[in-house]
C-alpha atoms as a PDB file:
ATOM      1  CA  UNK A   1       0.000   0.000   0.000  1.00  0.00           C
ATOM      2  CA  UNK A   2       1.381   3.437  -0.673  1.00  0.00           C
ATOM      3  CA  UNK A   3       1.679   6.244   1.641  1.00  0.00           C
ATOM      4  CA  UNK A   4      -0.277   8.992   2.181  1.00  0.00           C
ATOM      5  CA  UNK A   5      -1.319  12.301   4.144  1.00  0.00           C
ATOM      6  CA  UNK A   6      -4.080  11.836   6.554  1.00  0.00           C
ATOM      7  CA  UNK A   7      -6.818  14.589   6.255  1.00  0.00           C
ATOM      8  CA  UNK A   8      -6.785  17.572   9.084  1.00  0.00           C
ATOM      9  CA  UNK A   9     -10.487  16.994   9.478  1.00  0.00           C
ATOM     10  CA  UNK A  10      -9.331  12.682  10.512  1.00  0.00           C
ATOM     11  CA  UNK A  11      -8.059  11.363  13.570  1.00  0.00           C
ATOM     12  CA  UNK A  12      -4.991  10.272  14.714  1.00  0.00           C
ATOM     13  CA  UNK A  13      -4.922   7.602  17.484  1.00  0.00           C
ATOM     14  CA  UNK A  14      -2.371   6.876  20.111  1.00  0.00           C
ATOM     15  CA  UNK A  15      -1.852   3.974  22.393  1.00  0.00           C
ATOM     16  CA  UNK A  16      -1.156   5.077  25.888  1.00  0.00           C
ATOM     17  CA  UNK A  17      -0.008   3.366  28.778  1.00  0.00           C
ATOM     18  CA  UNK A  18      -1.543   3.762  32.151  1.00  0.00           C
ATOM     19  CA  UNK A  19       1.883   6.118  33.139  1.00  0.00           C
ATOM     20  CA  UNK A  20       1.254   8.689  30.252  1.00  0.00           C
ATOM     21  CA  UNK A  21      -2.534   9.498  31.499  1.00  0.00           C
ATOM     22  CA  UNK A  22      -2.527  11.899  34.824  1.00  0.00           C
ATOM     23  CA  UNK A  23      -5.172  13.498  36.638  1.00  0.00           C
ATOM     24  CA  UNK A  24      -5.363  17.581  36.131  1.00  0.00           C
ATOM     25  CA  UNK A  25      -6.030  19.575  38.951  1.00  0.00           C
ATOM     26  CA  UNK A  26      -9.851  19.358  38.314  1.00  0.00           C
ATOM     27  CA  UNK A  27      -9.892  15.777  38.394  1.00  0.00           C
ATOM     28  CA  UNK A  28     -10.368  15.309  34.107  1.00  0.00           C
ATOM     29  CA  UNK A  29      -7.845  12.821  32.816  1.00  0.00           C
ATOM     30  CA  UNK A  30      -4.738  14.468  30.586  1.00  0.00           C
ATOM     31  CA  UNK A  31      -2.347  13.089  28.418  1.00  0.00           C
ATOM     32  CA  UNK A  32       1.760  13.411  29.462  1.00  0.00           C
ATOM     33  CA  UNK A  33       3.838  15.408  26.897  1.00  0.00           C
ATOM     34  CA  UNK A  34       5.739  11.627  27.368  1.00  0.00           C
ATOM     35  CA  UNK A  35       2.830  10.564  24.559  1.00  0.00           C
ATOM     36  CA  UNK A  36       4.302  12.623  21.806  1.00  0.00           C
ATOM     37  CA  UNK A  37       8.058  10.850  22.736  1.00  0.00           C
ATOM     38  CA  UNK A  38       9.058   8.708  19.779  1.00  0.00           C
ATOM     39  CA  UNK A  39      10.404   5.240  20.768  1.00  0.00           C
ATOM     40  CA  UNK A  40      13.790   4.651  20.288  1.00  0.00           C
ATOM     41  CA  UNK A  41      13.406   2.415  17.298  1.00  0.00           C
ATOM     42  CA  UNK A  42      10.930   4.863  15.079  1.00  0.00           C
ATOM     43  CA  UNK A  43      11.566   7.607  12.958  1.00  0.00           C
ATOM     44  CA  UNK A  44       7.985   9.403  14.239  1.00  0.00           C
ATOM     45  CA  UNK A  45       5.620   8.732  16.597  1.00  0.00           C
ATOM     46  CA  UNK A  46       3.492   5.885  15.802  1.00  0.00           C
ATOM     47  CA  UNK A  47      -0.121   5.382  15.808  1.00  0.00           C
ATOM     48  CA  UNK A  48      -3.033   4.736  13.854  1.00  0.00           C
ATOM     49  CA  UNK A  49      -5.527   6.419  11.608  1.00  0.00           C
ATOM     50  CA  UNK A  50      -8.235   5.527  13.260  1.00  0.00           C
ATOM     51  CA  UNK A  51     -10.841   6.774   9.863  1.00  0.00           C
ATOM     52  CA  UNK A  52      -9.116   3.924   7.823  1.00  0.00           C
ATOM     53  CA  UNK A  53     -12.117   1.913   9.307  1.00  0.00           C
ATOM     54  CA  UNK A  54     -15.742   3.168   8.604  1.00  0.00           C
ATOM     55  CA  UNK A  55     -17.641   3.602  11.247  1.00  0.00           C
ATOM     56  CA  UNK A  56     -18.645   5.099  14.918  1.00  0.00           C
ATOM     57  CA  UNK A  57     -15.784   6.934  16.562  1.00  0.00           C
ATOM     58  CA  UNK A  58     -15.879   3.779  19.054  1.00  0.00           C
ATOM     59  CA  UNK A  59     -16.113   0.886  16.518  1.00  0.00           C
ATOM     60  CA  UNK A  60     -13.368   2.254  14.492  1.00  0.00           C
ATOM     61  CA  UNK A  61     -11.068   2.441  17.998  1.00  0.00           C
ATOM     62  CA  UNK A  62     -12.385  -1.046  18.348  1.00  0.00           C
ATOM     63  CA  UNK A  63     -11.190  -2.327  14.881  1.00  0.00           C
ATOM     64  CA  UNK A  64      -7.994  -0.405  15.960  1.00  0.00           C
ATOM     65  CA  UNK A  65      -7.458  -2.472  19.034  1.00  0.00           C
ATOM     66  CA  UNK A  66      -8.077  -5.741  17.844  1.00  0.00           C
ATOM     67  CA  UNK A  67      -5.265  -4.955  15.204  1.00  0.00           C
ATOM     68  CA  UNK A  68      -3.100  -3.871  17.213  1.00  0.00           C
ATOM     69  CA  UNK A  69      -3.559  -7.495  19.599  1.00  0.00           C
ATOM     70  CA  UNK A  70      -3.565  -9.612  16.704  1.00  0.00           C
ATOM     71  CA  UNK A  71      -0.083  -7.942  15.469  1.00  0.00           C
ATOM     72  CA  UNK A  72       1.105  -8.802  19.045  1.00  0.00           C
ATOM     73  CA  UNK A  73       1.332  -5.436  20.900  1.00  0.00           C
ATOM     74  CA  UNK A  74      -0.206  -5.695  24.488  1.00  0.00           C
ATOM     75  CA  UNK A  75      -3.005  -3.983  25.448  1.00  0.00           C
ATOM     76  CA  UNK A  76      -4.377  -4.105  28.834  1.00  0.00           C
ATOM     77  CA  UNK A  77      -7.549  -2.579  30.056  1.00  0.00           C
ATOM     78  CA  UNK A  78      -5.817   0.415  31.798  1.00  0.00           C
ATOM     79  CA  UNK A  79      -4.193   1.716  28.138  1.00  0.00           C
ATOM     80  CA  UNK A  80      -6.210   4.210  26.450  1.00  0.00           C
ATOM     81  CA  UNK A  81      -6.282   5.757  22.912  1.00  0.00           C
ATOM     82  CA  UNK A  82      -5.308   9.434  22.625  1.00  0.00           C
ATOM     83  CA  UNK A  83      -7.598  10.808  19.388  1.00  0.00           C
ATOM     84  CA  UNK A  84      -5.806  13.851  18.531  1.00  0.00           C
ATOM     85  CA  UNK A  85      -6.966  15.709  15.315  1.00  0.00           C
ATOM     86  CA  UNK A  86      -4.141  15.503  12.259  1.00  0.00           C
ATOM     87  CA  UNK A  87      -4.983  19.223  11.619  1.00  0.00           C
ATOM     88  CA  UNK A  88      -4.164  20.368  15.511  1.00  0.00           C
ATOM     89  CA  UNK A  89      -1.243  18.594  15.117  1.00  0.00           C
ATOM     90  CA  UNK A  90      -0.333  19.656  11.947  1.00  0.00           C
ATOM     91  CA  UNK A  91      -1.337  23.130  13.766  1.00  0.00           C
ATOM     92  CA  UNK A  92       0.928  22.987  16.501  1.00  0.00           C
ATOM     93  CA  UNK A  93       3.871  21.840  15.115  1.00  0.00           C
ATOM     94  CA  UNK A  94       3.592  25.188  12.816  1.00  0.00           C
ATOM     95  CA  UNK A  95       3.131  27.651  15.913  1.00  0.00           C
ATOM     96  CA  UNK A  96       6.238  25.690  17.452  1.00  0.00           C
ATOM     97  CA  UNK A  97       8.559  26.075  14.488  1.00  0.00           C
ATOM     98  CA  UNK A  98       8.240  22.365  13.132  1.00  0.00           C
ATOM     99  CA  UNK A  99       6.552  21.486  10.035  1.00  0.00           C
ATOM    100  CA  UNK A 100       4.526  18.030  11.123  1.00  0.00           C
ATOM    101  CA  UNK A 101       3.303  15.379   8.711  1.00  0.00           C
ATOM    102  CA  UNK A 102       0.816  13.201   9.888  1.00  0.00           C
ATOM    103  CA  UNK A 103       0.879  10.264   7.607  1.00  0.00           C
ATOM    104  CA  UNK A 104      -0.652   6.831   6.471  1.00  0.00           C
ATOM    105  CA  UNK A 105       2.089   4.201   6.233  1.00  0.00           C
ATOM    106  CA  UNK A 106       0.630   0.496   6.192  1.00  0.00           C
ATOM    107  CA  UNK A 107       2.757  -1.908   7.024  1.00  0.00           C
ATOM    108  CA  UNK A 108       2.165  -5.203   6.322  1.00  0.00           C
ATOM    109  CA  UNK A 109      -0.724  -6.530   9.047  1.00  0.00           C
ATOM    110  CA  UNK A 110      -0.774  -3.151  10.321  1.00  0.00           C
ATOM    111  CA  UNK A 111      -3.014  -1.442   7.800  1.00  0.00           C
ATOM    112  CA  UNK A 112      -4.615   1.489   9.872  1.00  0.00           C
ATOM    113  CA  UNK A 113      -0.479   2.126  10.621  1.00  0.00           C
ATOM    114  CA  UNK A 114       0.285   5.760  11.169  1.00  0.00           C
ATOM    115  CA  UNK A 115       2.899   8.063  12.377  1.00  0.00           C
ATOM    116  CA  UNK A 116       3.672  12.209  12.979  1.00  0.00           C
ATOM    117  CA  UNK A 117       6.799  12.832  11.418  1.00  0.00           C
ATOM    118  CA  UNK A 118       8.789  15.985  12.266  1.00  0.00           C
ATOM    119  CA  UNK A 119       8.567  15.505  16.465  1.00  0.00           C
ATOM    120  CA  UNK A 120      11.923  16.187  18.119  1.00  0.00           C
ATOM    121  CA  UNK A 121      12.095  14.637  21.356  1.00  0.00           C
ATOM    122  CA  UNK A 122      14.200  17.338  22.676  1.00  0.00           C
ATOM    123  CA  UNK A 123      11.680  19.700  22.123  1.00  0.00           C
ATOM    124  CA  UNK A 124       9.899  20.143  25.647  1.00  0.00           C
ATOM    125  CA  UNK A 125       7.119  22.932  24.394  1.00  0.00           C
ATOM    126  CA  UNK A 126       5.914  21.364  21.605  1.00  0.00           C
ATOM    127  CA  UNK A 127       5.468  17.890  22.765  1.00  0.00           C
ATOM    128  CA  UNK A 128       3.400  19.995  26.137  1.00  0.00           C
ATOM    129  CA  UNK A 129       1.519  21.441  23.729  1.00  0.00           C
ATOM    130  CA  UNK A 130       0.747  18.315  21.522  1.00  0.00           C
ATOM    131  CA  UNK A 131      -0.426  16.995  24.800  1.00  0.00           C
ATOM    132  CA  UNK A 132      -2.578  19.838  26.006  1.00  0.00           C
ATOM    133  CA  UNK A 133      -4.123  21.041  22.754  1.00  0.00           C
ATOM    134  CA  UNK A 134      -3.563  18.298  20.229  1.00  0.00           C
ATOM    135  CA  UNK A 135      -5.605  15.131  21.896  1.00  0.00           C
ATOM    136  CA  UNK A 136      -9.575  15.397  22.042  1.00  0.00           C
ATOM    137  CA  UNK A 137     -10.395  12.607  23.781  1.00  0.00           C
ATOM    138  CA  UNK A 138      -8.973   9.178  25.328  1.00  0.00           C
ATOM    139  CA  UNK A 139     -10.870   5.866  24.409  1.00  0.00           C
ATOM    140  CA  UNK A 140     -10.095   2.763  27.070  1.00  0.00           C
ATOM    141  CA  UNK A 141      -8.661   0.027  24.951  1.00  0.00           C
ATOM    142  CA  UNK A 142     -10.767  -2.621  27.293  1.00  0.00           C
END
């Protein structure tokens, strides 16, 4: 499959450990700037597109899920997905100096495979502000 842009108006979805989800001050569950930290082995931060399925917000996370499981990544019931809009992010990146791509790149099993290209790790600001204005919503995995 080839690669494309994902549409500002779609959603990109992150899977979050139970560490990179903390309480704000009035109790609503936030995402960690941590969440926007590319792993060691990638060259962006990896996700899905979560519109590659049809469907309800929730069935699409769903279909998300069970690929992610049956390409052997572990969920547990306290992981969440972080929606985040590829437009904010796209958004952000440009008030913060970085030009961000948010991109579809299938890979093999993987087909809703995703990833935000441009993300420095070293740059404290812009993955706060990925965090802060960037995610929507969170979506348990259970």
């Amino acid at each position: 499959m080839r690669q494309t842009d994902i549409p500002n108006e779609h959603h990109f979805a992150r899977h979050l450990s139970a560490g990179q989800i903390v309480p704000s001050d009035d109790g609503i569950q936030v995402v960690t700037p941590d969440a926007f930290r590319k792993r060691a082995n990638e060259d962006g931060v990896s996700g899905a597109w979560l519109e590659y399925y049809t469907g309800t917000t929730e069935c699409c996370a769903a279909a998300v899920v069970r690929e992610w499981k049956a390409a052997g990544r572990t969920v547990r019931p306290s992981h969440k997905l972080a929606l985040a809009m590829a437009g904010k992010i796209k958004e952000v990146g440009i008030r913060h100096g970085r030009p961000l791509r948010v991109r579809h790149e299938p890979d093999g099993p993987a087909s809703s495979y995703a990833q935000v290209r441009g993300i420095l790790d070293t740059e404290a600001q812009l993955l706060e502000a990925l965090a802060r204005e960037a995610v929507i919503s969170l979506i348990p995995c259970a």
